[in-house]
N, C-alpha and C. Protein backbone atom coordinates (compact mmCIF):
# COMPACT_ATOMS: atom_id res chain seq x y z
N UNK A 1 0.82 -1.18 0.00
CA UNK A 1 0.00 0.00 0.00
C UNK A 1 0.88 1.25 0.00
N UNK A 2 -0.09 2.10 -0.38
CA UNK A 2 1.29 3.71 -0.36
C UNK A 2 1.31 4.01 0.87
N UNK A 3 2.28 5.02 1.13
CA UNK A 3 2.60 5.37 2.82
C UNK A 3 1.24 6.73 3.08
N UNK A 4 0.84 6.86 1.83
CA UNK A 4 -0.11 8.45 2.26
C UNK A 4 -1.48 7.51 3.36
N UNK A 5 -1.39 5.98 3.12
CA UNK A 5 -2.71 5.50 4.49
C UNK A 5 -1.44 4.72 5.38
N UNK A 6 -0.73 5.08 5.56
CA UNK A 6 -0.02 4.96 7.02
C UNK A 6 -0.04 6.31 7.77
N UNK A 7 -0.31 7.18 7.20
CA UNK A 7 -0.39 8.45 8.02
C UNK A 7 -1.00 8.70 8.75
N UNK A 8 -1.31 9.52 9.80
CA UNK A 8 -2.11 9.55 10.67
C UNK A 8 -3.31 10.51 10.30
N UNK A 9 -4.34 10.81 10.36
CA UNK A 9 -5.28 11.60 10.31
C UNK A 9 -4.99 13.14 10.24
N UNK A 10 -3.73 13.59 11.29
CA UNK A 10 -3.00 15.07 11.43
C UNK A 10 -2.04 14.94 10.21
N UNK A 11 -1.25 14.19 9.83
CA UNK A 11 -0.73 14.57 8.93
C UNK A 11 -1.03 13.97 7.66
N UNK A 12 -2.27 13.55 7.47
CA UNK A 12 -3.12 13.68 6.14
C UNK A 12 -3.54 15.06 6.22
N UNK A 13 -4.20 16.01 7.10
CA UNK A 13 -4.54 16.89 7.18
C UNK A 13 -3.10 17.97 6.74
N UNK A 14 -2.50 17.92 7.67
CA UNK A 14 -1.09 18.99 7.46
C UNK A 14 -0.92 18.62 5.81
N UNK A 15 -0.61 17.16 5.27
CA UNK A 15 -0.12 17.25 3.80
C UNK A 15 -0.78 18.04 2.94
N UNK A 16 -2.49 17.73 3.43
CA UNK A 16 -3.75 18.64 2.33
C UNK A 16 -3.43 20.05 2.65
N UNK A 17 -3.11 20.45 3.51
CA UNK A 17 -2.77 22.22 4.10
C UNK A 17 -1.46 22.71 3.20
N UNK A 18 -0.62 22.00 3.15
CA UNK A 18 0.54 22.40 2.06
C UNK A 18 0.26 21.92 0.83
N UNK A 19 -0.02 21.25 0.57
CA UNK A 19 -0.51 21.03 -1.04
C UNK A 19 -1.21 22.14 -1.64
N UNK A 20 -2.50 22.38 -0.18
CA UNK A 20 -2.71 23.43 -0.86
C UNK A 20 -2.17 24.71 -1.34
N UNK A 21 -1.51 24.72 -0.74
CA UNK A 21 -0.68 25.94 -0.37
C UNK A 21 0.25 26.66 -1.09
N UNK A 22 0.70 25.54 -1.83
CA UNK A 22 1.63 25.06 -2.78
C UNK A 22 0.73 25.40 -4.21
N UNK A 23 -0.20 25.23 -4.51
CA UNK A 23 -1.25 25.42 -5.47
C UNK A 23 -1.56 26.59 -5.66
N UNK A 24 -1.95 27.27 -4.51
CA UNK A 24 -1.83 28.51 -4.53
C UNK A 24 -1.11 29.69 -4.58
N UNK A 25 0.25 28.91 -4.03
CA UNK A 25 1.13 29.98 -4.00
C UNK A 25 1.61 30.29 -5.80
N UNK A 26 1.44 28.92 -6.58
CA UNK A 26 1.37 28.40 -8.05
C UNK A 26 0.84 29.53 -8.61
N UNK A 27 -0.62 29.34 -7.98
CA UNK A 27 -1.68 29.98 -9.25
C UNK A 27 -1.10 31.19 -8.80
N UNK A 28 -0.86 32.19 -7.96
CA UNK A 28 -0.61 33.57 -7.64
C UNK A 28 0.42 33.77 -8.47
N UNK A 29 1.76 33.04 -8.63
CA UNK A 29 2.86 33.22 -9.38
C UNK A 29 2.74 33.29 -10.76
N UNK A 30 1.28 32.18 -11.45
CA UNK A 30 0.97 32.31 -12.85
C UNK A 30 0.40 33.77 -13.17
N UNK A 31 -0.54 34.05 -12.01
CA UNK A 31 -1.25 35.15 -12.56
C UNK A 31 -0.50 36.35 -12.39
N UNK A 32 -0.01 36.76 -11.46
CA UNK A 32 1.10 37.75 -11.37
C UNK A 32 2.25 37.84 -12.95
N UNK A 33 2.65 36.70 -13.22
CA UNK A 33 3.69 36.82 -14.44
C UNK A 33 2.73 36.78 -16.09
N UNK A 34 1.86 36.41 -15.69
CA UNK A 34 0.26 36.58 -16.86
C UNK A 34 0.17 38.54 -16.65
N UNK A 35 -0.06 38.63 -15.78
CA UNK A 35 -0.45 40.35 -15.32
C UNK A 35 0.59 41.21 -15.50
N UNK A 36 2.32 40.86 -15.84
CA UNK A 36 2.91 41.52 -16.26
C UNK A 36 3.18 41.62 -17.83
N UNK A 37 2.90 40.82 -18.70
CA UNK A 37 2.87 40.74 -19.83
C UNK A 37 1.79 42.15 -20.57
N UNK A 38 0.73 42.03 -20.11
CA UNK A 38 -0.09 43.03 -21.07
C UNK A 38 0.71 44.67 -20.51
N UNK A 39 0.87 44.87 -19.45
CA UNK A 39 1.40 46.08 -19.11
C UNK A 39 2.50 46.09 -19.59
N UNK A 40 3.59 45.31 -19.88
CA UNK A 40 4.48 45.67 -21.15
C UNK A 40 4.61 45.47 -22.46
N UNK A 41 3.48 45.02 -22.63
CA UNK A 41 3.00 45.29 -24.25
C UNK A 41 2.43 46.46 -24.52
N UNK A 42 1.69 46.91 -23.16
CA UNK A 42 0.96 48.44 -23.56
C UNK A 42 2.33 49.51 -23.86
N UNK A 43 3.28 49.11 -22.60
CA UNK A 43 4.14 50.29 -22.83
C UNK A 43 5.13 50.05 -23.92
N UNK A 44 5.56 48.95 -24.40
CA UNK A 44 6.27 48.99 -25.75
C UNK A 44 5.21 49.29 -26.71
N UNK A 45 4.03 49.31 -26.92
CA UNK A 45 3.18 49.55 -28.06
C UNK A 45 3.51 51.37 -28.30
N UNK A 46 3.37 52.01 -26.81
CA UNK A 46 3.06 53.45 -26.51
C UNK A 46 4.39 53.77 -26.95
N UNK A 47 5.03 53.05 -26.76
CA UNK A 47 6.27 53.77 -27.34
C UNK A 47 6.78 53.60 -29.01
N UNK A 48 6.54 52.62 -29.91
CA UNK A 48 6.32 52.36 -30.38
C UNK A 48 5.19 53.38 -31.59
N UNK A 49 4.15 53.89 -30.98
CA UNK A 49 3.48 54.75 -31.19
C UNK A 49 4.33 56.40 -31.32
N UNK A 50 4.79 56.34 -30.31
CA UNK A 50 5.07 57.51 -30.03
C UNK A 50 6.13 57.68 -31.35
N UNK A 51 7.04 56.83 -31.38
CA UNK A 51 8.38 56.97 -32.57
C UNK A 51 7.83 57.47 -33.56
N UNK A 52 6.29 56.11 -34.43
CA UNK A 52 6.19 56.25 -35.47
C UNK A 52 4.94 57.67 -35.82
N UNK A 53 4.98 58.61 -34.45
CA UNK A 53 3.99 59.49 -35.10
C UNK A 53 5.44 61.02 -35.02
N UNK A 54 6.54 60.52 -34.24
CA UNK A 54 7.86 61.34 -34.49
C UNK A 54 8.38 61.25 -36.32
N UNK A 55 8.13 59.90 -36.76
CA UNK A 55 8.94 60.02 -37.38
C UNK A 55 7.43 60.49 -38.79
N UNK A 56 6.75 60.40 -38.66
CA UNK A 56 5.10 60.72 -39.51
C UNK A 56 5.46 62.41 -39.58
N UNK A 57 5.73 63.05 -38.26
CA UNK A 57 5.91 64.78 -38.47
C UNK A 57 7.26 64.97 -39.09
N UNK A 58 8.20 64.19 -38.91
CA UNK A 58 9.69 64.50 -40.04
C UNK A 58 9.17 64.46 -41.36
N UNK A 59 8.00 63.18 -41.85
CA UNK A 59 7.80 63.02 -42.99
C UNK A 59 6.77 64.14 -43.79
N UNK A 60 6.30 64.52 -42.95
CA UNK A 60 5.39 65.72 -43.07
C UNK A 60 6.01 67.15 -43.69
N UNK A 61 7.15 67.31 -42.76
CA UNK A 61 7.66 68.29 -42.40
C UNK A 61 8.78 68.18 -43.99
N UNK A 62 9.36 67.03 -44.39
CA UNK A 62 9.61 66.89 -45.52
C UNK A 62 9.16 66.91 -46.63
N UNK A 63 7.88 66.58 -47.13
CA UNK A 63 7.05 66.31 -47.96
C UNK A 63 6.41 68.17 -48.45
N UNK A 64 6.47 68.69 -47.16
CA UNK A 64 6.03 70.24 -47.11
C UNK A 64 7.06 70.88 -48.28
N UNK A 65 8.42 70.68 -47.39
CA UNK A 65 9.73 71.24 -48.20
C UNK A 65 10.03 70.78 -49.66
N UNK A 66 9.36 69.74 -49.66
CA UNK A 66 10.02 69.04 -51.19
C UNK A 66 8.62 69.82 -51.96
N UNK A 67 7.33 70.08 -51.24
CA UNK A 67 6.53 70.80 -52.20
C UNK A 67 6.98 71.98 -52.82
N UNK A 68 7.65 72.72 -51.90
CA UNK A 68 7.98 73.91 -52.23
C UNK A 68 9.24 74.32 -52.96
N UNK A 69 10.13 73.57 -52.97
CA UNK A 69 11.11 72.97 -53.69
C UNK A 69 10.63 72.68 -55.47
N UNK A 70 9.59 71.56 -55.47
CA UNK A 70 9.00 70.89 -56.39
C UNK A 70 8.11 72.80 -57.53
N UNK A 71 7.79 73.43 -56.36
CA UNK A 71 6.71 74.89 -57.08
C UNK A 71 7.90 76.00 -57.68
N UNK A 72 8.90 76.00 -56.39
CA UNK A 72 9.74 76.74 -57.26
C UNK A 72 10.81 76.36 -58.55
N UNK A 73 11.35 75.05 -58.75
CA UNK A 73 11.29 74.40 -60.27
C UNK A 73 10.61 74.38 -60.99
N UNK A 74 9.27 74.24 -60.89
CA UNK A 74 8.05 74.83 -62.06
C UNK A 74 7.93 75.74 -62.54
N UNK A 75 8.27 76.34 -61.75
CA UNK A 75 8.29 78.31 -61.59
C UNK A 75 10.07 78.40 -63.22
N UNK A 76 10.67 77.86 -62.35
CA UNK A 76 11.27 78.30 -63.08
C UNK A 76 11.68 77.27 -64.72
N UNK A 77 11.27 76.20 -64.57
CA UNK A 77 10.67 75.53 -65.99
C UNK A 77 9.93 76.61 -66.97
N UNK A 78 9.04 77.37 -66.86
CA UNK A 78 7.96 77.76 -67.24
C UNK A 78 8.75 78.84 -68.26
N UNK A 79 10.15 79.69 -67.12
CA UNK A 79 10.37 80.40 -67.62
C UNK A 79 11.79 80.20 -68.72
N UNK A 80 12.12 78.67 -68.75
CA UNK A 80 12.87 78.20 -70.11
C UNK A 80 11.97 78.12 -71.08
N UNK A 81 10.77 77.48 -70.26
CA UNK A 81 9.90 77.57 -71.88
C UNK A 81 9.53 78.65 -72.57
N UNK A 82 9.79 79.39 -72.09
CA UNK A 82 9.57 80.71 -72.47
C UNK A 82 10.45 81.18 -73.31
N UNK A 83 11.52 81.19 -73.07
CA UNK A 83 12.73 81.31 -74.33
C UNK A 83 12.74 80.73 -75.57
N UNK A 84 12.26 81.83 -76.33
CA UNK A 84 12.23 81.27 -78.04
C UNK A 84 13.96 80.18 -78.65
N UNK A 85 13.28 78.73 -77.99
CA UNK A 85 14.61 78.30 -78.45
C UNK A 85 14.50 78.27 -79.90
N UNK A 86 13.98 78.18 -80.68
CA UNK A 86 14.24 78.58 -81.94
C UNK A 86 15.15 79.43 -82.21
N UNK A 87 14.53 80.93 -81.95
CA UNK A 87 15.30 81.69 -82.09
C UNK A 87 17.32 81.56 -81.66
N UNK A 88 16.96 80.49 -80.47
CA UNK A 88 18.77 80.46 -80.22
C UNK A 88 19.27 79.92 -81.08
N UNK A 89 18.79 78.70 -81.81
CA UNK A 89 19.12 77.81 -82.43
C UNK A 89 20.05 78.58 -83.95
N UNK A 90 18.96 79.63 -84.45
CA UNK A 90 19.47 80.54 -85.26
C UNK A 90 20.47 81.60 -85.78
N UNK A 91 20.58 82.08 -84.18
CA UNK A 91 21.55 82.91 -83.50
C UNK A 91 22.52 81.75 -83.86
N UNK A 92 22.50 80.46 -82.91
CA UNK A 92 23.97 79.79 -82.79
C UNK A 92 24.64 80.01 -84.28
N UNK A 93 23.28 78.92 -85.16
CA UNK A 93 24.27 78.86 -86.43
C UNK A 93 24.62 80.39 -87.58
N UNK A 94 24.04 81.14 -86.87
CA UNK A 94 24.71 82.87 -87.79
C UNK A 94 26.23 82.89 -87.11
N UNK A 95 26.22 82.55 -85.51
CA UNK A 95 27.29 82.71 -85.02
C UNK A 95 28.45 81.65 -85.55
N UNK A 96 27.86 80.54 -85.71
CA UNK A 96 29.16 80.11 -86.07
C UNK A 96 29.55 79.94 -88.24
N UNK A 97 28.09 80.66 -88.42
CA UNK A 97 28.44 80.94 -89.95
C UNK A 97 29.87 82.36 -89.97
N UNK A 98 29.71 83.17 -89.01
CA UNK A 98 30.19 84.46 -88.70
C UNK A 98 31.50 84.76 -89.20
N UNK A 99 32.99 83.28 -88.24
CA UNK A 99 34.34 83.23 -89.03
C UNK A 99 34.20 83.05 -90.23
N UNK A 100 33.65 82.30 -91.04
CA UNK A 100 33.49 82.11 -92.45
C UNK A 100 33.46 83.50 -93.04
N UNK A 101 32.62 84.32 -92.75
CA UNK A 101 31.98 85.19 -93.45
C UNK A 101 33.22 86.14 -93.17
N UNK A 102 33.56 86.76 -92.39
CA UNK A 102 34.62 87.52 -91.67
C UNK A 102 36.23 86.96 -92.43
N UNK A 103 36.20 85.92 -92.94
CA UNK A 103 37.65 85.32 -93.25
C UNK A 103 37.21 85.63 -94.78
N UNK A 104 36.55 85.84 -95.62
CA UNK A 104 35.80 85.89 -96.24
C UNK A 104 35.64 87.11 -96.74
N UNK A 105 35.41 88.36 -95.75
CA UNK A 105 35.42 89.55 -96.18
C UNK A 105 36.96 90.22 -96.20
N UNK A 106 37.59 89.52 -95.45
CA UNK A 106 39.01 90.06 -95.10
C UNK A 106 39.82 89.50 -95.99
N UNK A 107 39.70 88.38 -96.66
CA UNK A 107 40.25 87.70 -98.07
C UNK A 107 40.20 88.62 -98.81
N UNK A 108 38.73 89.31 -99.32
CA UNK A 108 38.43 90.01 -100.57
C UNK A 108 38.81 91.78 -100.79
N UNK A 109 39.76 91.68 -99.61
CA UNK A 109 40.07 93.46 -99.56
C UNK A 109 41.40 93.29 -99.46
């Protein structure tokens, strides 16, 4: 037979008193280390949060600058298009018809 019915009545009793005890002291230790988990998920989340709305106003704050960046290149696109490149094109080649013409007039005198 097992020794737990050789025991006496007091210390069947005392064993059930620490067993329990033991169970409980268990479940308190599960739930306590259960109860620290969500409170540091909240605070790595919050932080977490916090970075990605730091780094949301850099992107903001960039996106602003590159607009304005982006308006004043337009600005000034507008005003190449504006330049009769034709007209340079014309200019160039008179200019470089020009030595010819000049070697040309200075030959004939």
């Amino acid at each position: 037979m097992s020794a737990f019915l050789f025991l006496n009545t007091m210390d069947h009793l005392n064993f059930i008193i620490i067993s329990a005890e033991l169970i409980g002291i268990i479940a308190l230790a599960v739930l306590y280390i259960k109860s620290r988990y969500p409170s540091q998920t909240i605070e790595q989340q919050n932080l977490l949060i916090e970075s990605l709305q730091r780094r949301i106003e850099d992107l903001e704050k960039g996106h602003h600058d590159n607009e304005k960046i982006i308006s004043g290149l337009t600005g000034e696109l507008r005003v190449y298009k504006e330049i009769p490149l034709q007209q340079i094109a014309n200019s160039l080649q008179t200019l470089e018809s020009l030595p010819s013409k000049l070697e040309k007039a200075l030959a004939s005198k």
